[in-house]
N, C-alpha and C. Protein backbone atom coordinates (compact mmCIF):
# COMPACT_ATOMS: atom_id res chain seq x y z
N UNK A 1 0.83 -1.19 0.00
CA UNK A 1 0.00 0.00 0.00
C UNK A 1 0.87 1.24 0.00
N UNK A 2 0.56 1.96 -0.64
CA UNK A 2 1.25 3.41 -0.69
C UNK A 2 0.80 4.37 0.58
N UNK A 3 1.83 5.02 1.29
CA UNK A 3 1.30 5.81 2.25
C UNK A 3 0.24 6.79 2.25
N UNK A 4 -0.32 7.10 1.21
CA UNK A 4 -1.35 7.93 0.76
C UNK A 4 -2.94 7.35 1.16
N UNK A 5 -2.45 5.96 0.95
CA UNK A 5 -4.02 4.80 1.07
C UNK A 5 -4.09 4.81 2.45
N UNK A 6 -2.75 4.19 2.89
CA UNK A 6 -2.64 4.02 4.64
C UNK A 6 -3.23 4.91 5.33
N UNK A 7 -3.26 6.64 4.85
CA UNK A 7 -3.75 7.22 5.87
C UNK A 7 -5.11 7.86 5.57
N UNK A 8 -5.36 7.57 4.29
CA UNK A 8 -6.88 7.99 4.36
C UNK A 8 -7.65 6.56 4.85
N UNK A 9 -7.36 5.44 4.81
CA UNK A 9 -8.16 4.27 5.70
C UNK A 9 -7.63 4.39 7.05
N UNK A 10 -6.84 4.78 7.69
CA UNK A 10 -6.72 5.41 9.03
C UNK A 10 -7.77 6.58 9.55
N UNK A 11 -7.79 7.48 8.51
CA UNK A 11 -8.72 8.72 9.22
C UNK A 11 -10.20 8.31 8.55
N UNK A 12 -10.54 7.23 8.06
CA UNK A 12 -11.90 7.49 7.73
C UNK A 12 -12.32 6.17 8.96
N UNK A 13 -11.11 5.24 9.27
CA UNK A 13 -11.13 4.81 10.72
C UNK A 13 -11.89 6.18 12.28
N UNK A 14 -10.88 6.71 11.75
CA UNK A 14 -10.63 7.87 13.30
C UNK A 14 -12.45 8.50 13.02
N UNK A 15 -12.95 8.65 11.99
CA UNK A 15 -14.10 9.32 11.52
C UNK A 15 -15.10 8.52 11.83
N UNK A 16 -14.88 7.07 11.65
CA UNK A 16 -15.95 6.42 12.54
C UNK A 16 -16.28 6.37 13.45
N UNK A 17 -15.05 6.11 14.60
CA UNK A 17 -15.22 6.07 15.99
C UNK A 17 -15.70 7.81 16.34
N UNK A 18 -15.10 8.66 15.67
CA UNK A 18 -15.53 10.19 16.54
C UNK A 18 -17.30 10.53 16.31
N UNK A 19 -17.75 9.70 15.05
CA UNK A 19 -19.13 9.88 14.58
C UNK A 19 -19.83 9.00 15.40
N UNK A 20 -19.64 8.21 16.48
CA UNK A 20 -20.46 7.80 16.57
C UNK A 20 -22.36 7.74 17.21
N UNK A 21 -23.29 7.31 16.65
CA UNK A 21 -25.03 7.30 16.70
C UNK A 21 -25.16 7.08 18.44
N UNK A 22 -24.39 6.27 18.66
CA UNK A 22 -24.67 6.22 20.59
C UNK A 22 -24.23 6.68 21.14
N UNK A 23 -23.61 7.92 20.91
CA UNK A 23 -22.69 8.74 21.79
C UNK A 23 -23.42 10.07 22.63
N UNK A 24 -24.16 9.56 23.44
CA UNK A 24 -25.30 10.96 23.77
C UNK A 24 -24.26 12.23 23.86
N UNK A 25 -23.62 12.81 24.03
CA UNK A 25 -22.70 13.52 24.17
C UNK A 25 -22.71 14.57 22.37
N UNK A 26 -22.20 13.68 21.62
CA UNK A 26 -22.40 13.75 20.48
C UNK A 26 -23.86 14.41 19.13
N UNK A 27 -24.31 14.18 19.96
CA UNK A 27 -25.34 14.59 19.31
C UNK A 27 -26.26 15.66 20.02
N UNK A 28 -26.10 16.46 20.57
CA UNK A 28 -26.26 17.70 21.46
C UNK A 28 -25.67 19.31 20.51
N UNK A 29 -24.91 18.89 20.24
CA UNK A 29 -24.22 20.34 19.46
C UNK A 29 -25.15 20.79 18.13
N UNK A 30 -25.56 19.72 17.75
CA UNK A 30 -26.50 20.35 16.47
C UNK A 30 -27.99 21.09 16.99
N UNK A 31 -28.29 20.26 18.11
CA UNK A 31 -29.94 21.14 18.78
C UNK A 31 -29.12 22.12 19.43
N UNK A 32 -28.13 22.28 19.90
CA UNK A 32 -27.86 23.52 20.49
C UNK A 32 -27.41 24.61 20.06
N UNK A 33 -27.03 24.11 18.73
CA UNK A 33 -26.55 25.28 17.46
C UNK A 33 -27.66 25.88 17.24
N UNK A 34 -29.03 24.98 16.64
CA UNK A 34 -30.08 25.32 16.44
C UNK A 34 -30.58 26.79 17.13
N UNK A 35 -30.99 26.31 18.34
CA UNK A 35 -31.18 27.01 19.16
C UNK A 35 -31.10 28.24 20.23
N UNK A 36 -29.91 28.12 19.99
CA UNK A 36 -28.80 29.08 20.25
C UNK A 36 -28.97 30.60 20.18
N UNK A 37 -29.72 30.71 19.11
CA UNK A 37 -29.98 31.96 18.56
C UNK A 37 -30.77 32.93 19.24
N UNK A 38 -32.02 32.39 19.67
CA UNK A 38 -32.52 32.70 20.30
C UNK A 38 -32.95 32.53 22.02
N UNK A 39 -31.48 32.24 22.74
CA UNK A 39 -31.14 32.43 23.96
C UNK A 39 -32.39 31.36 24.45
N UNK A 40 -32.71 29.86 23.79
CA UNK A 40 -33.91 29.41 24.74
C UNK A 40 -32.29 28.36 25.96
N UNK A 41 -31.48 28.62 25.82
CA UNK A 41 -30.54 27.78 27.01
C UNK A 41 -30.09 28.61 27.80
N UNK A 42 -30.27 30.36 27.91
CA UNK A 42 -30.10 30.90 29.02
C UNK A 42 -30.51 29.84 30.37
N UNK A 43 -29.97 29.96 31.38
CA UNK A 43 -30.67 29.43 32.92
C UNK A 43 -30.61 27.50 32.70
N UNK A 44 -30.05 27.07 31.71
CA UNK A 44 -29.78 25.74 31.83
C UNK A 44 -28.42 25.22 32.80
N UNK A 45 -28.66 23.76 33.29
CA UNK A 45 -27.00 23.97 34.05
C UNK A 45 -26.37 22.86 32.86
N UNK A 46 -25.09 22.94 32.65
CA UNK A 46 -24.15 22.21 31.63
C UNK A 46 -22.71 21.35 32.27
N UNK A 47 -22.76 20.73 31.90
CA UNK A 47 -21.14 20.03 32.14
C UNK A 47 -20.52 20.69 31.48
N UNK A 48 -19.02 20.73 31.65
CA UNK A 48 -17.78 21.33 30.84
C UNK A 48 -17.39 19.53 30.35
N UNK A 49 -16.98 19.64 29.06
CA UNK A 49 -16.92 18.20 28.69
C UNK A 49 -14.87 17.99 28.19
N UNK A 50 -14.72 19.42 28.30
CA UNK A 50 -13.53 19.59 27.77
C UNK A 50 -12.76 20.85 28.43
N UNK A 51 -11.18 20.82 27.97
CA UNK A 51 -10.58 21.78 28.96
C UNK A 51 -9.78 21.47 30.37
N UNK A 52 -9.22 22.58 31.12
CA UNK A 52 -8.77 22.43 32.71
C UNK A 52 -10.15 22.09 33.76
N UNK A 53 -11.62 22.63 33.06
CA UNK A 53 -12.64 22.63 34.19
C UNK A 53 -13.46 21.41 33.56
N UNK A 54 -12.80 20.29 33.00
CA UNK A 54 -13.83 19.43 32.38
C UNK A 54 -14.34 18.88 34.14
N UNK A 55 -15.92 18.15 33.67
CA UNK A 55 -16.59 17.71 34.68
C UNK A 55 -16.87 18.85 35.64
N UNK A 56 -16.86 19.74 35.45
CA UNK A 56 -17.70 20.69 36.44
C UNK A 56 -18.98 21.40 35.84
N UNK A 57 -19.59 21.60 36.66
CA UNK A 57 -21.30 22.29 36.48
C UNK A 57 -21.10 23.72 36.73
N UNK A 58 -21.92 24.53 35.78
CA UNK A 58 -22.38 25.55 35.37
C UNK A 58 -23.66 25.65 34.65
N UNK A 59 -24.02 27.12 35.32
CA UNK A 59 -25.22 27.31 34.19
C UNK A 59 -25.08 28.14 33.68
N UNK A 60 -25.85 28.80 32.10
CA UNK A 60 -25.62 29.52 30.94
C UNK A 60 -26.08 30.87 31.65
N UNK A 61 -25.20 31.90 31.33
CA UNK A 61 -26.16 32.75 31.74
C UNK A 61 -25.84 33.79 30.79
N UNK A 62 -25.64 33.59 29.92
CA UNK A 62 -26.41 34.26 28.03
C UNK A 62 -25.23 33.61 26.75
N UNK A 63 -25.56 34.28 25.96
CA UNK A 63 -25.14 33.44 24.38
C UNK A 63 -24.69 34.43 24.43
N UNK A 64 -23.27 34.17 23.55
CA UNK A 64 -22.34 35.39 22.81
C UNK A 64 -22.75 35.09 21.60
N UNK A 65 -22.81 34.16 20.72
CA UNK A 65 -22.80 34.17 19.34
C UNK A 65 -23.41 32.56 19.16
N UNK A 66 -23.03 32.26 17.67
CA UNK A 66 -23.66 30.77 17.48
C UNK A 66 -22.65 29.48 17.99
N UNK A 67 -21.51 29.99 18.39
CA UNK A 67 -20.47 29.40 19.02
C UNK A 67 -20.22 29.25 20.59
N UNK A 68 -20.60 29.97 21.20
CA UNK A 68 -19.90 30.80 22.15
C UNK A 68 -21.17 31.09 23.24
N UNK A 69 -21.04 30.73 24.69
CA UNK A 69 -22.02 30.98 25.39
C UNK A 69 -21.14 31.44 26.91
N UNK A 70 -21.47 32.06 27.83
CA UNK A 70 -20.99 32.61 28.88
C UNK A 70 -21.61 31.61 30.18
N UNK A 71 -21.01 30.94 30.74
CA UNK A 71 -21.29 30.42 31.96
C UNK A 71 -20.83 31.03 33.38
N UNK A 72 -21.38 30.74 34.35
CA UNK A 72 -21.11 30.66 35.68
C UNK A 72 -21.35 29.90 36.81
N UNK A 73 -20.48 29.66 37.96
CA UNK A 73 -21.32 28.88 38.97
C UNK A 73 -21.26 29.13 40.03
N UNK A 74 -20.96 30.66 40.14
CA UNK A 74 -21.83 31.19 41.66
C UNK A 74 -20.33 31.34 42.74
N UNK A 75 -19.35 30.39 42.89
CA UNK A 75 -17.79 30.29 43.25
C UNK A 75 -17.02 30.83 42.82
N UNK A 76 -16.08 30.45 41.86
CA UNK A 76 -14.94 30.58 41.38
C UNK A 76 -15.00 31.49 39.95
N UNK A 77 -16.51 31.83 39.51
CA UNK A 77 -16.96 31.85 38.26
C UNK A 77 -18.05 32.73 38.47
N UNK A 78 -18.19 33.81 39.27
CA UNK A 78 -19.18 34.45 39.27
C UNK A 78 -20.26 35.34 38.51
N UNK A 79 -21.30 35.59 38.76
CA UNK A 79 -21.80 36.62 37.48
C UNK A 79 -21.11 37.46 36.86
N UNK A 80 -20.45 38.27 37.63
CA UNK A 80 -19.45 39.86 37.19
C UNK A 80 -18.84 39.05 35.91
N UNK A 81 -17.73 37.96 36.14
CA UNK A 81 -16.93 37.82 35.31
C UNK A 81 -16.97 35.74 35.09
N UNK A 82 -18.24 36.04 34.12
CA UNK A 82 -18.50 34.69 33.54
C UNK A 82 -17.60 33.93 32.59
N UNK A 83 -17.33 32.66 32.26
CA UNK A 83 -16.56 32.11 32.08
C UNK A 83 -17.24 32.00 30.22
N UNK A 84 -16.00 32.19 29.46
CA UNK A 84 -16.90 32.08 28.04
C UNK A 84 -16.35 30.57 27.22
N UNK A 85 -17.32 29.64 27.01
CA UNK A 85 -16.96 28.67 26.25
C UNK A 85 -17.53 28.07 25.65
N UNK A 86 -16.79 27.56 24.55
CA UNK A 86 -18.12 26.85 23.17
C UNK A 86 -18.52 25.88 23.70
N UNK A 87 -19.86 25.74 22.53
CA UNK A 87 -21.04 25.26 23.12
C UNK A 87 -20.75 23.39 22.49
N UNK A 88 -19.70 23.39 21.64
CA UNK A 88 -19.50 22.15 21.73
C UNK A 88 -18.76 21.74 23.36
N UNK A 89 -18.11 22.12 23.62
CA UNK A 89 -17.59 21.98 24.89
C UNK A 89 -18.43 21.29 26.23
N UNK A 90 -19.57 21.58 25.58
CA UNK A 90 -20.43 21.69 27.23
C UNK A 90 -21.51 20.38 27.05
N UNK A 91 -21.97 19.58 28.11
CA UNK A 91 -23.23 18.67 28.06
C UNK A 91 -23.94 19.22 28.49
N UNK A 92 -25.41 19.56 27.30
CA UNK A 92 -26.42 20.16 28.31
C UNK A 92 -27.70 19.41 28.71
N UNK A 93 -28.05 19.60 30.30
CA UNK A 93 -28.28 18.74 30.69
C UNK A 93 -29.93 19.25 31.42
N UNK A 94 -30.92 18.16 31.38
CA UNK A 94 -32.43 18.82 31.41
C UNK A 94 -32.85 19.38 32.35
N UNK A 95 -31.73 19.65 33.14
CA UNK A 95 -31.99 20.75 34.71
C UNK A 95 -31.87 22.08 34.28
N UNK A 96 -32.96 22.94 34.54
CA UNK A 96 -32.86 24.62 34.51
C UNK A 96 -32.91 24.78 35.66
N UNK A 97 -32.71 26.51 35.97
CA UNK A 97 -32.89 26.76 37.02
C UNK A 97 -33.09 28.56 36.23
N UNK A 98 -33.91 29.04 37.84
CA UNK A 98 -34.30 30.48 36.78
C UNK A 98 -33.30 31.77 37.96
N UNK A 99 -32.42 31.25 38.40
CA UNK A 99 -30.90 31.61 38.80
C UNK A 99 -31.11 33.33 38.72
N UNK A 100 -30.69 34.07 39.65
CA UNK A 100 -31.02 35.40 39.14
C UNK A 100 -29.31 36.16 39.76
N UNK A 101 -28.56 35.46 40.81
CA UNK A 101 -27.54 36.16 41.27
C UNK A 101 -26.58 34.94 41.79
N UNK A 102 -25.59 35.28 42.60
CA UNK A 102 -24.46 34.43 42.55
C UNK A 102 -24.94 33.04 43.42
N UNK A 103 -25.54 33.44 44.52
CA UNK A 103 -25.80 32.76 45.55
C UNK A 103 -27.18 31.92 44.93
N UNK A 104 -27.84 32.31 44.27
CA UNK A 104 -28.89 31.58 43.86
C UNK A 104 -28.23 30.01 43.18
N UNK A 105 -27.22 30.92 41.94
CA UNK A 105 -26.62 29.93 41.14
C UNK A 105 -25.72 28.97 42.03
N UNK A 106 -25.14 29.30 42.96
CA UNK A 106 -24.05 28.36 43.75
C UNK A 106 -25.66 26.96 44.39
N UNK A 107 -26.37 28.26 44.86
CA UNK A 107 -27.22 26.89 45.48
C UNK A 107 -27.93 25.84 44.19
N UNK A 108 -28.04 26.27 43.24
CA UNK A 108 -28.81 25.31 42.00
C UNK A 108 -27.69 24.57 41.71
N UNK A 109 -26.47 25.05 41.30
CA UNK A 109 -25.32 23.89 41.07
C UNK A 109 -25.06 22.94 42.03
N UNK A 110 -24.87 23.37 43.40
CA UNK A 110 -25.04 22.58 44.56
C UNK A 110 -25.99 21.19 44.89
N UNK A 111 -27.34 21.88 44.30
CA UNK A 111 -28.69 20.99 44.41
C UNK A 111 -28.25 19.73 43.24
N UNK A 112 -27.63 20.17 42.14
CA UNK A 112 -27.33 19.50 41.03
C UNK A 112 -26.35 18.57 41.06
N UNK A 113 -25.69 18.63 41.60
CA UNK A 113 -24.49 17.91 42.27
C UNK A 113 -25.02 16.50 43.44
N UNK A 114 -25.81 17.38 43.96
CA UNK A 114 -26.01 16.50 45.12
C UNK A 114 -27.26 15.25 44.94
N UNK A 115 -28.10 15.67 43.74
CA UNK A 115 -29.05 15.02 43.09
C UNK A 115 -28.73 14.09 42.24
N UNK A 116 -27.00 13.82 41.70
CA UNK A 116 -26.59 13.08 40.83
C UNK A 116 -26.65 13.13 39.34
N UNK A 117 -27.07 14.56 39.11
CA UNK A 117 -27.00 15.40 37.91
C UNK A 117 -28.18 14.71 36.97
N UNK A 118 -27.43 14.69 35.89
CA UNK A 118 -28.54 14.62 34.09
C UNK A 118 -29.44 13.25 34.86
């Protein structure tokens, strides 16, 4: 085989496993692209799925763009100065909360945590 073959049957390998239909994780970024637009995921709480803060909870608390959403969680991450990260990044998960200040949000992430999340 010529190295040319080798690596396009390697990456259409790598393209299977990253595509995959059972990956709940995976299939979240397209309804949330969707959606996006019109701020209906303000007040949702999300996993970080990627990054230094992967596995921690936050909730949205507005959209920058079709990419790009601003989180916080009330600690380390407060309203003033929300944390900004794409929205592939994040699991969003069917807990809202209608969160209005820091302490509200620390206690909904808290509740979320302690409930055993999604």
């Amino acid at each position: 085989m010529s190295p040319r073959l080798l690596l396009t049957s390697s990456s259409s390998a790598k393209r299977k496993t990253l595509h995959n239909k059972n990956n709940p994780l995976q299939n979240k970024t397209a309804v949330i692209s969707c959606t996006m637009s019109n701020g209906g995921f303000v007040g949702s709480i999300v996993i970080s799925k990627h990054g230094h803060d992967k596995d921690c909870v936050y909730v949205i608390v507005s959209v920058v763009d079709d990419k790009f959403v601003q989180v916080a969680n009330g600690e380390n991450r407060p309203l003033k100065s929300p944390k900004r990260k794409n929205i592939r990044h994040l699991f969003v998960t069917k807990s809202r909360t209608a969160a209005t200040n820091d302490l509200e949000i620390k206690k909904a992430v808290k509740e979320f945590k302690k409930g055993g999340g999604v």
